[in-house]
N, C-alpha and C. Protein backbone atom coordinates (compact mmCIF):
# COMPACT_ATOMS: atom_id res chain seq x y z
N UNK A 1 -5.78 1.54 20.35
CA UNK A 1 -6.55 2.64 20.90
C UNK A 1 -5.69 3.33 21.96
N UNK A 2 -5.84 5.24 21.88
CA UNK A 2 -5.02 5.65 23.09
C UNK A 2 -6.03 5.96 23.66
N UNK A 3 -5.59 6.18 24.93
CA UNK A 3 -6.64 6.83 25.99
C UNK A 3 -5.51 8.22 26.81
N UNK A 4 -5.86 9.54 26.30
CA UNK A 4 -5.24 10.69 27.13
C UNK A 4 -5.94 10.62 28.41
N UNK A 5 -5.20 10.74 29.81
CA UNK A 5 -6.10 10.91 30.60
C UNK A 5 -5.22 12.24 31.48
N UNK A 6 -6.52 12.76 31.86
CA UNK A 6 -5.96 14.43 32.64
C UNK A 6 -6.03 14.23 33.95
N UNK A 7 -5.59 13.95 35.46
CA UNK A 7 -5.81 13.67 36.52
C UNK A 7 -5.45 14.94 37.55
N UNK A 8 -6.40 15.12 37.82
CA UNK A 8 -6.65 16.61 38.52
C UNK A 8 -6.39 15.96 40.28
N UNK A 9 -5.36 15.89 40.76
CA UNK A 9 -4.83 15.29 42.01
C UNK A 9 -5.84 16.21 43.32
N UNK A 10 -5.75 15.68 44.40
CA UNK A 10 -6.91 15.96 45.45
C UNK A 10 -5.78 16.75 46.31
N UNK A 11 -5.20 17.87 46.82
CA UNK A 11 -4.38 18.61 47.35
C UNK A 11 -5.23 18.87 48.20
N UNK A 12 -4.35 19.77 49.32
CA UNK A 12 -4.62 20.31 50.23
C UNK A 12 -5.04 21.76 49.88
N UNK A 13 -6.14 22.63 49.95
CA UNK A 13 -6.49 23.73 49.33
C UNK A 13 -7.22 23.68 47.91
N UNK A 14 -7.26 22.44 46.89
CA UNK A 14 -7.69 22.43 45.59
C UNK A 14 -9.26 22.99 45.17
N UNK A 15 -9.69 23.22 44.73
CA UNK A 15 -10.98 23.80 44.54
C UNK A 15 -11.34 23.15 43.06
N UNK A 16 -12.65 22.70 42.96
CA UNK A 16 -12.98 22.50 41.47
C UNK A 16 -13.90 22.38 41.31
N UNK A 17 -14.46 22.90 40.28
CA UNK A 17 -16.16 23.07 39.98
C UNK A 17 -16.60 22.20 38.29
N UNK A 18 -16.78 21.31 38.98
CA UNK A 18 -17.31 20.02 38.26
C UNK A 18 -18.74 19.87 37.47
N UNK A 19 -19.54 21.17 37.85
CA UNK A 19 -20.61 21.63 36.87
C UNK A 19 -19.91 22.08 35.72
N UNK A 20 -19.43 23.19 35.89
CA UNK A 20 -18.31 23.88 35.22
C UNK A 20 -17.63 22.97 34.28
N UNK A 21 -17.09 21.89 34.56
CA UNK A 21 -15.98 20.81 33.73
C UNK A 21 -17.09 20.30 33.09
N UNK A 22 -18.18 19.69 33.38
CA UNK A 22 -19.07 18.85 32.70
C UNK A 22 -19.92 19.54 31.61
N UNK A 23 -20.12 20.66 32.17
CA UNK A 23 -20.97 21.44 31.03
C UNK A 23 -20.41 22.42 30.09
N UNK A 24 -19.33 22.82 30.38
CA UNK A 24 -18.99 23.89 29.30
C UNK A 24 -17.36 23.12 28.66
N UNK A 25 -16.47 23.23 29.88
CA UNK A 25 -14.99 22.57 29.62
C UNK A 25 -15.66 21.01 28.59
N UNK A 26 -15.66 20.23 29.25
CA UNK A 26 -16.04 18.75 27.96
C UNK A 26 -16.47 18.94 27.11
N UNK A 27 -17.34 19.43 26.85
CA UNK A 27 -18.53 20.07 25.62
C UNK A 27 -17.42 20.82 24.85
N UNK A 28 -16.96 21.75 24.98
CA UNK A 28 -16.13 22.38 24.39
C UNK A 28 -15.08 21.60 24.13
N UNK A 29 -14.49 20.75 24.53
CA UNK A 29 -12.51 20.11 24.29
C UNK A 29 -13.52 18.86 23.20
N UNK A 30 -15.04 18.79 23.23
CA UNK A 30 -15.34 17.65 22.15
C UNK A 30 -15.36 18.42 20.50
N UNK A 31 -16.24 19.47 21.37
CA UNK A 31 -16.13 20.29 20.05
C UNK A 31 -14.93 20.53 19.22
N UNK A 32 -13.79 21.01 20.02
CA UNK A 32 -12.64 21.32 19.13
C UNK A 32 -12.14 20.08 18.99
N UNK A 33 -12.07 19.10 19.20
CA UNK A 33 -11.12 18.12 18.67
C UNK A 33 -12.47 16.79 18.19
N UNK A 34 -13.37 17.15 17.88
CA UNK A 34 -14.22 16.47 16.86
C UNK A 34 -14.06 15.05 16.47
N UNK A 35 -14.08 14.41 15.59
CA UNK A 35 -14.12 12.77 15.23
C UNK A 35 -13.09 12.16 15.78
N UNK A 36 -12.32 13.30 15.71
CA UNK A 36 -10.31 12.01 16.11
C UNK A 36 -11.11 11.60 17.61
N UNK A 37 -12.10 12.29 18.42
CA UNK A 37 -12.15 11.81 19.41
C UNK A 37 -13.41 10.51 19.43
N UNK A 38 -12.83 9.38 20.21
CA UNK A 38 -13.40 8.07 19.74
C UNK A 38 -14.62 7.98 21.17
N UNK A 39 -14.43 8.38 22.57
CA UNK A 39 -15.12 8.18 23.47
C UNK A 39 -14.68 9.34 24.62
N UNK A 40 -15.34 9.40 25.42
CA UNK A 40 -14.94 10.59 26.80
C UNK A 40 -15.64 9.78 27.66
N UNK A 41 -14.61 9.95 28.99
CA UNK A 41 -15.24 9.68 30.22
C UNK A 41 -14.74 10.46 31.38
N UNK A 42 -15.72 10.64 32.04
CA UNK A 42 -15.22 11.64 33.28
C UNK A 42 -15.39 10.66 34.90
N UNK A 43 -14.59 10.88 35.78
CA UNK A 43 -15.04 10.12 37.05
C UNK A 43 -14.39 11.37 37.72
N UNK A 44 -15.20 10.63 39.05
CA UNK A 44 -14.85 12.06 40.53
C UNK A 44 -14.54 10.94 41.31
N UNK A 45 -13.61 10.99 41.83
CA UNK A 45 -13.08 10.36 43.10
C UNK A 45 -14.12 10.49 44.23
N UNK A 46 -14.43 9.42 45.15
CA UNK A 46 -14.88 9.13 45.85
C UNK A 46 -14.65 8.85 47.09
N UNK A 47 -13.09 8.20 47.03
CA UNK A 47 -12.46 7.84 48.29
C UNK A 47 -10.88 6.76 47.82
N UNK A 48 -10.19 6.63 48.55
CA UNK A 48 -9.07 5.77 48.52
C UNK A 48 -9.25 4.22 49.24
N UNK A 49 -7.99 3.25 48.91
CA UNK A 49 -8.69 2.36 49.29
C UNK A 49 -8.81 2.02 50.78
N UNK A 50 -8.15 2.71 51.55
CA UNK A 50 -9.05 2.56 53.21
C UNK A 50 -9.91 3.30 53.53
N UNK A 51 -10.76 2.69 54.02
CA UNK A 51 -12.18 3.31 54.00
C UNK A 51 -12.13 4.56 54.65
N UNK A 52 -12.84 5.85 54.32
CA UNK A 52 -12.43 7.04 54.85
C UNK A 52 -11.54 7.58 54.04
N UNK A 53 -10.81 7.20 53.54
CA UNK A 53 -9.59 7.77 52.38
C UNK A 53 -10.30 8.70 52.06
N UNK A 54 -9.72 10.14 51.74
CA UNK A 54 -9.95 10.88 50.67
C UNK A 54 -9.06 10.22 49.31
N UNK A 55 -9.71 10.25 47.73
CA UNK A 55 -9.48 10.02 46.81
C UNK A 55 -7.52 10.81 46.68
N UNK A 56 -7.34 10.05 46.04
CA UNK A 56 -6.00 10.80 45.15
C UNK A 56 -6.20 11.76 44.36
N UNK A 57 -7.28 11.32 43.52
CA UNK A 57 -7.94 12.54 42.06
C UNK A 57 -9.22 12.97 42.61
N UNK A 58 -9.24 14.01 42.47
CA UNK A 58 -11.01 14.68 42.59
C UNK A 58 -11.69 14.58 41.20
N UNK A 59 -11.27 14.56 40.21
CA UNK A 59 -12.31 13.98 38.80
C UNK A 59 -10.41 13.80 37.99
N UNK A 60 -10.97 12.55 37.07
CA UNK A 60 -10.09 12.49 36.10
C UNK A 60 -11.11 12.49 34.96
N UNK A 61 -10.50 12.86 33.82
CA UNK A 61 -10.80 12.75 32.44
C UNK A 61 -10.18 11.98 31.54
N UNK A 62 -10.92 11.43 30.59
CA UNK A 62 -10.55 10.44 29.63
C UNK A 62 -11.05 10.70 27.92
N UNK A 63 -10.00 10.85 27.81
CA UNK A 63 -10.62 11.22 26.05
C UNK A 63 -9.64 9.82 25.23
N UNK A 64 -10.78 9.21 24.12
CA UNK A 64 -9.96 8.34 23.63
C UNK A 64 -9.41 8.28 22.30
N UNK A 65 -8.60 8.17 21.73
CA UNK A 65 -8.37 8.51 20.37
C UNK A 65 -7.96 6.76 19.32
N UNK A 66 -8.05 6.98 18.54
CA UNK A 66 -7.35 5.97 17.33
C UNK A 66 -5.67 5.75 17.88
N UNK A 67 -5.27 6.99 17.91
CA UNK A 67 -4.13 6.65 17.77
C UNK A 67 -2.48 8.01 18.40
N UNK A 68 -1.97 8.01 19.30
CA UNK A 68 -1.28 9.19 19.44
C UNK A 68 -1.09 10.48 18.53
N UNK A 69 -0.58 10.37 17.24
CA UNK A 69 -0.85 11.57 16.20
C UNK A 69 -2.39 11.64 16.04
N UNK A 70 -3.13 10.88 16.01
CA UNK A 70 -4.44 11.17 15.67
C UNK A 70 -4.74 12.22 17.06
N UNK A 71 -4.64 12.04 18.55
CA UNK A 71 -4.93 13.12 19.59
C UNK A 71 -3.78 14.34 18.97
N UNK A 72 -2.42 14.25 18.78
CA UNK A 72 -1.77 15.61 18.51
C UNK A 72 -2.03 16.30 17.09
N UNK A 73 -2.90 15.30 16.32
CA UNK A 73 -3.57 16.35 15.18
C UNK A 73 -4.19 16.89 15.35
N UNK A 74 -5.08 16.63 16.51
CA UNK A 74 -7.01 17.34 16.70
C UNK A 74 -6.52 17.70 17.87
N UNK A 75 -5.76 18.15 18.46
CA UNK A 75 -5.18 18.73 19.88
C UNK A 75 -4.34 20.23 19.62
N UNK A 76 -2.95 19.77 19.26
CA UNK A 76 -2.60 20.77 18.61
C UNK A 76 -2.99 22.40 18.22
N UNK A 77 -3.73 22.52 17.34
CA UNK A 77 -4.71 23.44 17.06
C UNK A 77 -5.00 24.26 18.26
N UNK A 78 -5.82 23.58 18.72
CA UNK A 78 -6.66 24.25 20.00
C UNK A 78 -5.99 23.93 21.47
N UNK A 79 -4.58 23.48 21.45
CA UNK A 79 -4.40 23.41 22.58
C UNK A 79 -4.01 24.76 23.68
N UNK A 80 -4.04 25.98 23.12
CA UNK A 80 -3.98 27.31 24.08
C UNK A 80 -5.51 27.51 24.39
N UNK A 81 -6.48 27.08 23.98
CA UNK A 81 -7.57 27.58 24.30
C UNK A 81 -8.34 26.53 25.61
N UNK A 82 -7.95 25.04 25.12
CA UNK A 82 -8.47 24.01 26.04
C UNK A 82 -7.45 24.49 27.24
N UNK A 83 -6.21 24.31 27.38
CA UNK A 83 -5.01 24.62 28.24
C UNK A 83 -5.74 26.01 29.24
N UNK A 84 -6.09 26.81 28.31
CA UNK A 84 -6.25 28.24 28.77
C UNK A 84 -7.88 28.43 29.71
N UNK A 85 -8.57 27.44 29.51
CA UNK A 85 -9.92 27.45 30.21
C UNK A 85 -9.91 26.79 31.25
N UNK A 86 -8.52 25.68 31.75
CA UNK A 86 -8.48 25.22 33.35
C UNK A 86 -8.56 26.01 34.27
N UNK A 87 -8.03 27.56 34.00
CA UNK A 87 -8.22 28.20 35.45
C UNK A 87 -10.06 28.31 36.01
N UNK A 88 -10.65 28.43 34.69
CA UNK A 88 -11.80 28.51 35.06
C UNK A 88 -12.78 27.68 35.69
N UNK A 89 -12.16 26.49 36.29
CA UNK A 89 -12.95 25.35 36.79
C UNK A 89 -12.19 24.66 37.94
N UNK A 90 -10.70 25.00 37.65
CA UNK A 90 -9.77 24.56 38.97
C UNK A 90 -8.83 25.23 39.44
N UNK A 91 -8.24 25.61 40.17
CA UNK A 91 -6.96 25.58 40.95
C UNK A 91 -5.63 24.63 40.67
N UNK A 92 -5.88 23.31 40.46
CA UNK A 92 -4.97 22.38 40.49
C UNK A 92 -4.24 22.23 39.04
N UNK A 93 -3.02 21.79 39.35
CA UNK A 93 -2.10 21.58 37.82
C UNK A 93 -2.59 20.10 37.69
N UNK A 94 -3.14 19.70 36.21
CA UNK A 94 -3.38 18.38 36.29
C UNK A 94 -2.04 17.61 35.68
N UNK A 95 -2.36 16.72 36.15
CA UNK A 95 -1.20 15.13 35.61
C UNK A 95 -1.98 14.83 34.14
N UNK A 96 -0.81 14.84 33.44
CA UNK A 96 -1.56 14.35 31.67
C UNK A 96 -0.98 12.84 31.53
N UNK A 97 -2.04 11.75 31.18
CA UNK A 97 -0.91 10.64 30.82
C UNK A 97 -1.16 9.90 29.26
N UNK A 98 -0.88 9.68 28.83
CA UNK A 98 -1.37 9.18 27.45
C UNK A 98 -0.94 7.62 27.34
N UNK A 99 -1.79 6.73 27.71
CA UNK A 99 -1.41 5.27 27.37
C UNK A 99 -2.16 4.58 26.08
N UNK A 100 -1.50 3.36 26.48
CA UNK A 100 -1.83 2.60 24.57
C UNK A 100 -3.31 1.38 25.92
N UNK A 101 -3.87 1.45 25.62
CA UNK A 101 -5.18 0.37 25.84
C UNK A 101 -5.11 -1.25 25.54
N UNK A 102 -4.97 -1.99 26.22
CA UNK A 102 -4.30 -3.83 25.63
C UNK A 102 -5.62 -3.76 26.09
N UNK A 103 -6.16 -3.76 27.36
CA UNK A 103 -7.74 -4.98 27.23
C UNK A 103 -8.31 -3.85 27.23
């Protein structure tokens, strides 16, 4: 199993509208990339680990796939349009990471 994950880092100045990501951005990146996608998860940072921390990430995303070509088959396609709808919810350049899942 892969897991793509998008990590939208907590900067100084960042802005992000997390109604926005949850209701239209997700909904939409499920729609276009359909079955290859196996699960989604979204989290919002909360804090770092000393107490008071501001978080590192203000929301990361998690989309999970079968398998690396299986995300760049159902990605591909639509990736100017998913790519092209971040301005509309953030400011920030996100971190993309794509790992393989052991436990």
């Amino acid at each position: 199993m892969i897991k793509v994950s998008v990590l939208y880092p907590n900067t100084p100045g960042s802005q992000f509208d997390l109604s926005y990501y949850l209701t239209k951005h997700v909904p939409m990146v499920q729609q276009k990339l359909g079955a290859a996608v196996r699960g989604t998860f979204v989290e919002q940072g909360v804090g770092g680990i000393e107490p008071g921390s501001p978080p590192a990430f203000v929301v990361m995303g998690h989309l999970l796939f079968d398998s690396v070509d299986a995300f760049q088959q159902a990605f591909t396609p639509h990736a100017d349009v998913i790519v092209g709808d971040i301005p509309n919810y953030t400011n920030t350049q996100p971190t993309i990471q794509i790992s393989e899942i052991k436990l």
